[in-house]
Protein backbone atom coordinates (compact mmCIF):
# COMPACT_ATOMS: atom_id res chain seq x y z
CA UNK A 1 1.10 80.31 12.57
CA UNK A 2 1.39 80.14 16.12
CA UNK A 3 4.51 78.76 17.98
CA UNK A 4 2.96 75.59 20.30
CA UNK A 5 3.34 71.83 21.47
CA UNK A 6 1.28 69.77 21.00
CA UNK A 7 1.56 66.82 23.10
CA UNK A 8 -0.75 64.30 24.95
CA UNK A 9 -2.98 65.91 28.12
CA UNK A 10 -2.53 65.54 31.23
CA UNK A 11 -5.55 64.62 33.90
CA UNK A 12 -5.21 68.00 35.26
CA UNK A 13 -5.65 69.87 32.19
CA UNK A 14 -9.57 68.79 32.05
CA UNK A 15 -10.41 73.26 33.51
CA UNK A 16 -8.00 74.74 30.73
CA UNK A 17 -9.92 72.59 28.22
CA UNK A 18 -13.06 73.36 29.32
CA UNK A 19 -12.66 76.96 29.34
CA UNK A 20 -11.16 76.59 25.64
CA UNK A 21 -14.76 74.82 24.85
CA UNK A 22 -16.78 78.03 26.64
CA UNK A 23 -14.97 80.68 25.12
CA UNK A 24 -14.66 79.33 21.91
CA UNK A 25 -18.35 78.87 22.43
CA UNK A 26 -18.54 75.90 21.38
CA UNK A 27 -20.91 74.32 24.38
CA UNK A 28 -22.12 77.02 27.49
CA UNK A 29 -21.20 76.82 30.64
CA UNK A 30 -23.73 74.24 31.63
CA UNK A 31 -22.66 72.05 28.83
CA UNK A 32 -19.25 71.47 30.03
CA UNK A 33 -19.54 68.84 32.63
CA UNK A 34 -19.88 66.16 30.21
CA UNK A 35 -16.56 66.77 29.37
CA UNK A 36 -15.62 65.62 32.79
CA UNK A 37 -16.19 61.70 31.54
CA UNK A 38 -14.70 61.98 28.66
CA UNK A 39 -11.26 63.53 29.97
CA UNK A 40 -11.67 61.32 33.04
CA UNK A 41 -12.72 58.17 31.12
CA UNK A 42 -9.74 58.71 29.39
CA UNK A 43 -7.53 58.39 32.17
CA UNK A 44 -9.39 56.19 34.38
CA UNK A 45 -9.45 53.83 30.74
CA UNK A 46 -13.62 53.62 31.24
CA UNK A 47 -13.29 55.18 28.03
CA UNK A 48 -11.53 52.78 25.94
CA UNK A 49 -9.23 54.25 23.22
CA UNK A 50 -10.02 57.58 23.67
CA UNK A 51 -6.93 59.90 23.13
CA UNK A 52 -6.74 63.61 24.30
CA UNK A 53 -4.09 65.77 22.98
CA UNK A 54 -3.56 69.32 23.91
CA UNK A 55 -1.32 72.43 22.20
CA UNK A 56 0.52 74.72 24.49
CA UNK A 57 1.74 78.01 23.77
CA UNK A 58 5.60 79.33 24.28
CA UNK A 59 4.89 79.75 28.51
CA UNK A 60 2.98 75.90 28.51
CA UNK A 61 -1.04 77.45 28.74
CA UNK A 62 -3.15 75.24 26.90
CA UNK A 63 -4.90 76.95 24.06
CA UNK A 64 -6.14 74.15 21.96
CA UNK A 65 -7.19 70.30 22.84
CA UNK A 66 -8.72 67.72 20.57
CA UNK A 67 -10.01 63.95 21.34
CA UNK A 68 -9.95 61.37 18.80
CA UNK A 69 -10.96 57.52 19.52
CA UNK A 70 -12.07 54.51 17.53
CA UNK A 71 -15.62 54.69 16.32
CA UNK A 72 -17.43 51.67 18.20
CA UNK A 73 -18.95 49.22 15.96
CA UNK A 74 -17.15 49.99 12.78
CA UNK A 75 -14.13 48.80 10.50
CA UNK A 76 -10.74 51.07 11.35
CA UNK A 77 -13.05 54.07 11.68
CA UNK A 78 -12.14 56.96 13.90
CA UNK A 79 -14.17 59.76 15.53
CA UNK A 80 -12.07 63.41 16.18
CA UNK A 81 -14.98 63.93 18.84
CA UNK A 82 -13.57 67.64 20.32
CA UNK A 83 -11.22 69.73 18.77
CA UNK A 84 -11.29 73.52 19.93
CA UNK A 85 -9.15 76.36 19.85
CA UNK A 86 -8.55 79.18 22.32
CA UNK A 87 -10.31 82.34 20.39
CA UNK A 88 -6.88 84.37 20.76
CA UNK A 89 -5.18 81.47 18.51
CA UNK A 90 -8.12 80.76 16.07
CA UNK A 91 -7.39 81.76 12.40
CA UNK A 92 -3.57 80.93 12.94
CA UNK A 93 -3.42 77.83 11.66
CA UNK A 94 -3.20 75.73 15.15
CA UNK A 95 -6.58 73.80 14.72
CA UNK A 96 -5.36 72.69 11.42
CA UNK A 97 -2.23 71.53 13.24
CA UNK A 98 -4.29 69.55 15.34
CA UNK A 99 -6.40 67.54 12.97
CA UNK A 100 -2.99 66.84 10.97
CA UNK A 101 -1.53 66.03 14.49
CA UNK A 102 -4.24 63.60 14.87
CA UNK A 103 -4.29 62.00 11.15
CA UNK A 104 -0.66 61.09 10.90
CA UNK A 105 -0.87 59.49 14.20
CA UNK A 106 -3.30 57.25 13.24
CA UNK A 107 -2.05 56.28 10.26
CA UNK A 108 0.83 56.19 11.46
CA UNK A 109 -0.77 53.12 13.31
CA UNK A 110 -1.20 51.46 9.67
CA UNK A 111 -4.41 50.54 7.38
CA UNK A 112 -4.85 47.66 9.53
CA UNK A 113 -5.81 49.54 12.63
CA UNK A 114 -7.39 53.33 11.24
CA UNK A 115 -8.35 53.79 7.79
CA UNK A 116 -11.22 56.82 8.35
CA UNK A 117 -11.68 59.81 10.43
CA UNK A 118 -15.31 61.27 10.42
CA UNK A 119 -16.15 64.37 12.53
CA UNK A 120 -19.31 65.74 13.55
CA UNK A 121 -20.76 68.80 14.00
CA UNK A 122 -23.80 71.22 13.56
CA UNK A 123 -25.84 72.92 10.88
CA UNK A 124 -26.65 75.87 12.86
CA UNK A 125 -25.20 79.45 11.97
CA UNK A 126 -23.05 79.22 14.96
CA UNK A 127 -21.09 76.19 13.08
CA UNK A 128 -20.62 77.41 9.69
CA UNK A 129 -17.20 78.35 10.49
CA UNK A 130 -16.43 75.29 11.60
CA UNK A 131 -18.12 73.06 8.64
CA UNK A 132 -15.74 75.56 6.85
CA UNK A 133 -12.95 74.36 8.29
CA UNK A 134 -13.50 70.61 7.90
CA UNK A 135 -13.65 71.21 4.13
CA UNK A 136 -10.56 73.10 4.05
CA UNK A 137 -8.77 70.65 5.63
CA UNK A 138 -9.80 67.96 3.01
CA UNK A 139 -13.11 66.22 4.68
CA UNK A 140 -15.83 65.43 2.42
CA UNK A 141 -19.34 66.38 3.53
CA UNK A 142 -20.27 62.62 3.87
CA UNK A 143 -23.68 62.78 5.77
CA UNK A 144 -26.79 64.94 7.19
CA UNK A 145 -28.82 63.54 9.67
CA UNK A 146 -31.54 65.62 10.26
CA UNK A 147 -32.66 66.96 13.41
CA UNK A 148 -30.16 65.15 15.55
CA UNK A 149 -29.56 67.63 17.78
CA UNK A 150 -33.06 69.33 17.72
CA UNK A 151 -35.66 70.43 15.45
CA UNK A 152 -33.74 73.07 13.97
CA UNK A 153 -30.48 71.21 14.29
CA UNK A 154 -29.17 68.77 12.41
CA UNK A 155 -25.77 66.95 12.91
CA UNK A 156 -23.71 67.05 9.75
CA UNK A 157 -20.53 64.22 9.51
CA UNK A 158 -17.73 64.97 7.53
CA UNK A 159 -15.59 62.24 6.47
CA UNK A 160 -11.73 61.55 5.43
CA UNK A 161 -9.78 58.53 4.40
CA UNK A 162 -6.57 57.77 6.42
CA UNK A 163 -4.71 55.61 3.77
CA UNK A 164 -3.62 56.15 0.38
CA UNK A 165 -5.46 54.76 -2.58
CA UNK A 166 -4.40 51.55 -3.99
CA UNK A 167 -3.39 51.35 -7.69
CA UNK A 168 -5.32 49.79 -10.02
């Protein structure tokens, strides 16, 4: 496992976290911009709630960044909306840190406030890896919805509670 930080992001850490998202290949090089608003609606607090936390390696690079925020119209449920991992750390155990990062902070914030995290992704080839990885990490394959994305594309949700079951 990989020695980093992980710590809230900075404003000025919106490149390093794009260039995580391109060579991770996770969105092209023209997909990127979007992530523009939501780093900057972050800061600027157009996007309410939204929470960016980045990992840094031993000499403070970024190599991983994730953004979590409350899922709008819902009860307590939460959205990990980007997590991505510089390819030279992936398969160390740092995106794992991340989503762990991100679950004991919000419950940390009690039942009252988060009690589910769902995360979305792809069914294409490209994300297998990554649908992988959601189920190793405990997240149940809650949802399919069916050519979200585009025709061949469908957006699968995986889902996670955030609070311990109550005894009978």
């Amino acid at each position: 496992m990989p020695s980093a930080t992980i710590r809230p992001a900075t404003s000025d850490e919106l490149e390093p976290i794009k260039t995580i998202a391109v060579d991770a290949e996770m969105f092209t090089i023209d997909e990127v911009p979007f992530l523009d608003e939501m780093i900057g609606g972050a800061f600027d607090g157009s996007l309410e709630g939204h929470e960016w936390i980045v990992a840094t390696d031993k000499t403070g690079a970024v190599v991983a960044a994730a953004n979590y925020a409350p899922e709008p119209y819902s009860d307590r449920m939460w959205n990990l909306y980007f997590l991505a991992v510089s390819p030279s750390f992936q398969g160390e155990g740092l995106g794992g840190q991340l989503v762990s990062h991100v679950e004991q902070t919000l419950a940390a914030l009690g039942d009252d406030v988060a009690r589910v995290l769902v995360v979305e992704t792809s069914s294409t080839d490209q994300y297998a890896r990554t649908r992988d990885f959601y189920a190793n990490q405990g997240y149940d394959k809650e949802a399919t919805i069916r050519q979200f994305y585009g025709p061949e594309d469908n957006k699968v949700i995986f889902w996670k509670s955030l609070v311990e079951p109550k005894p009978d």
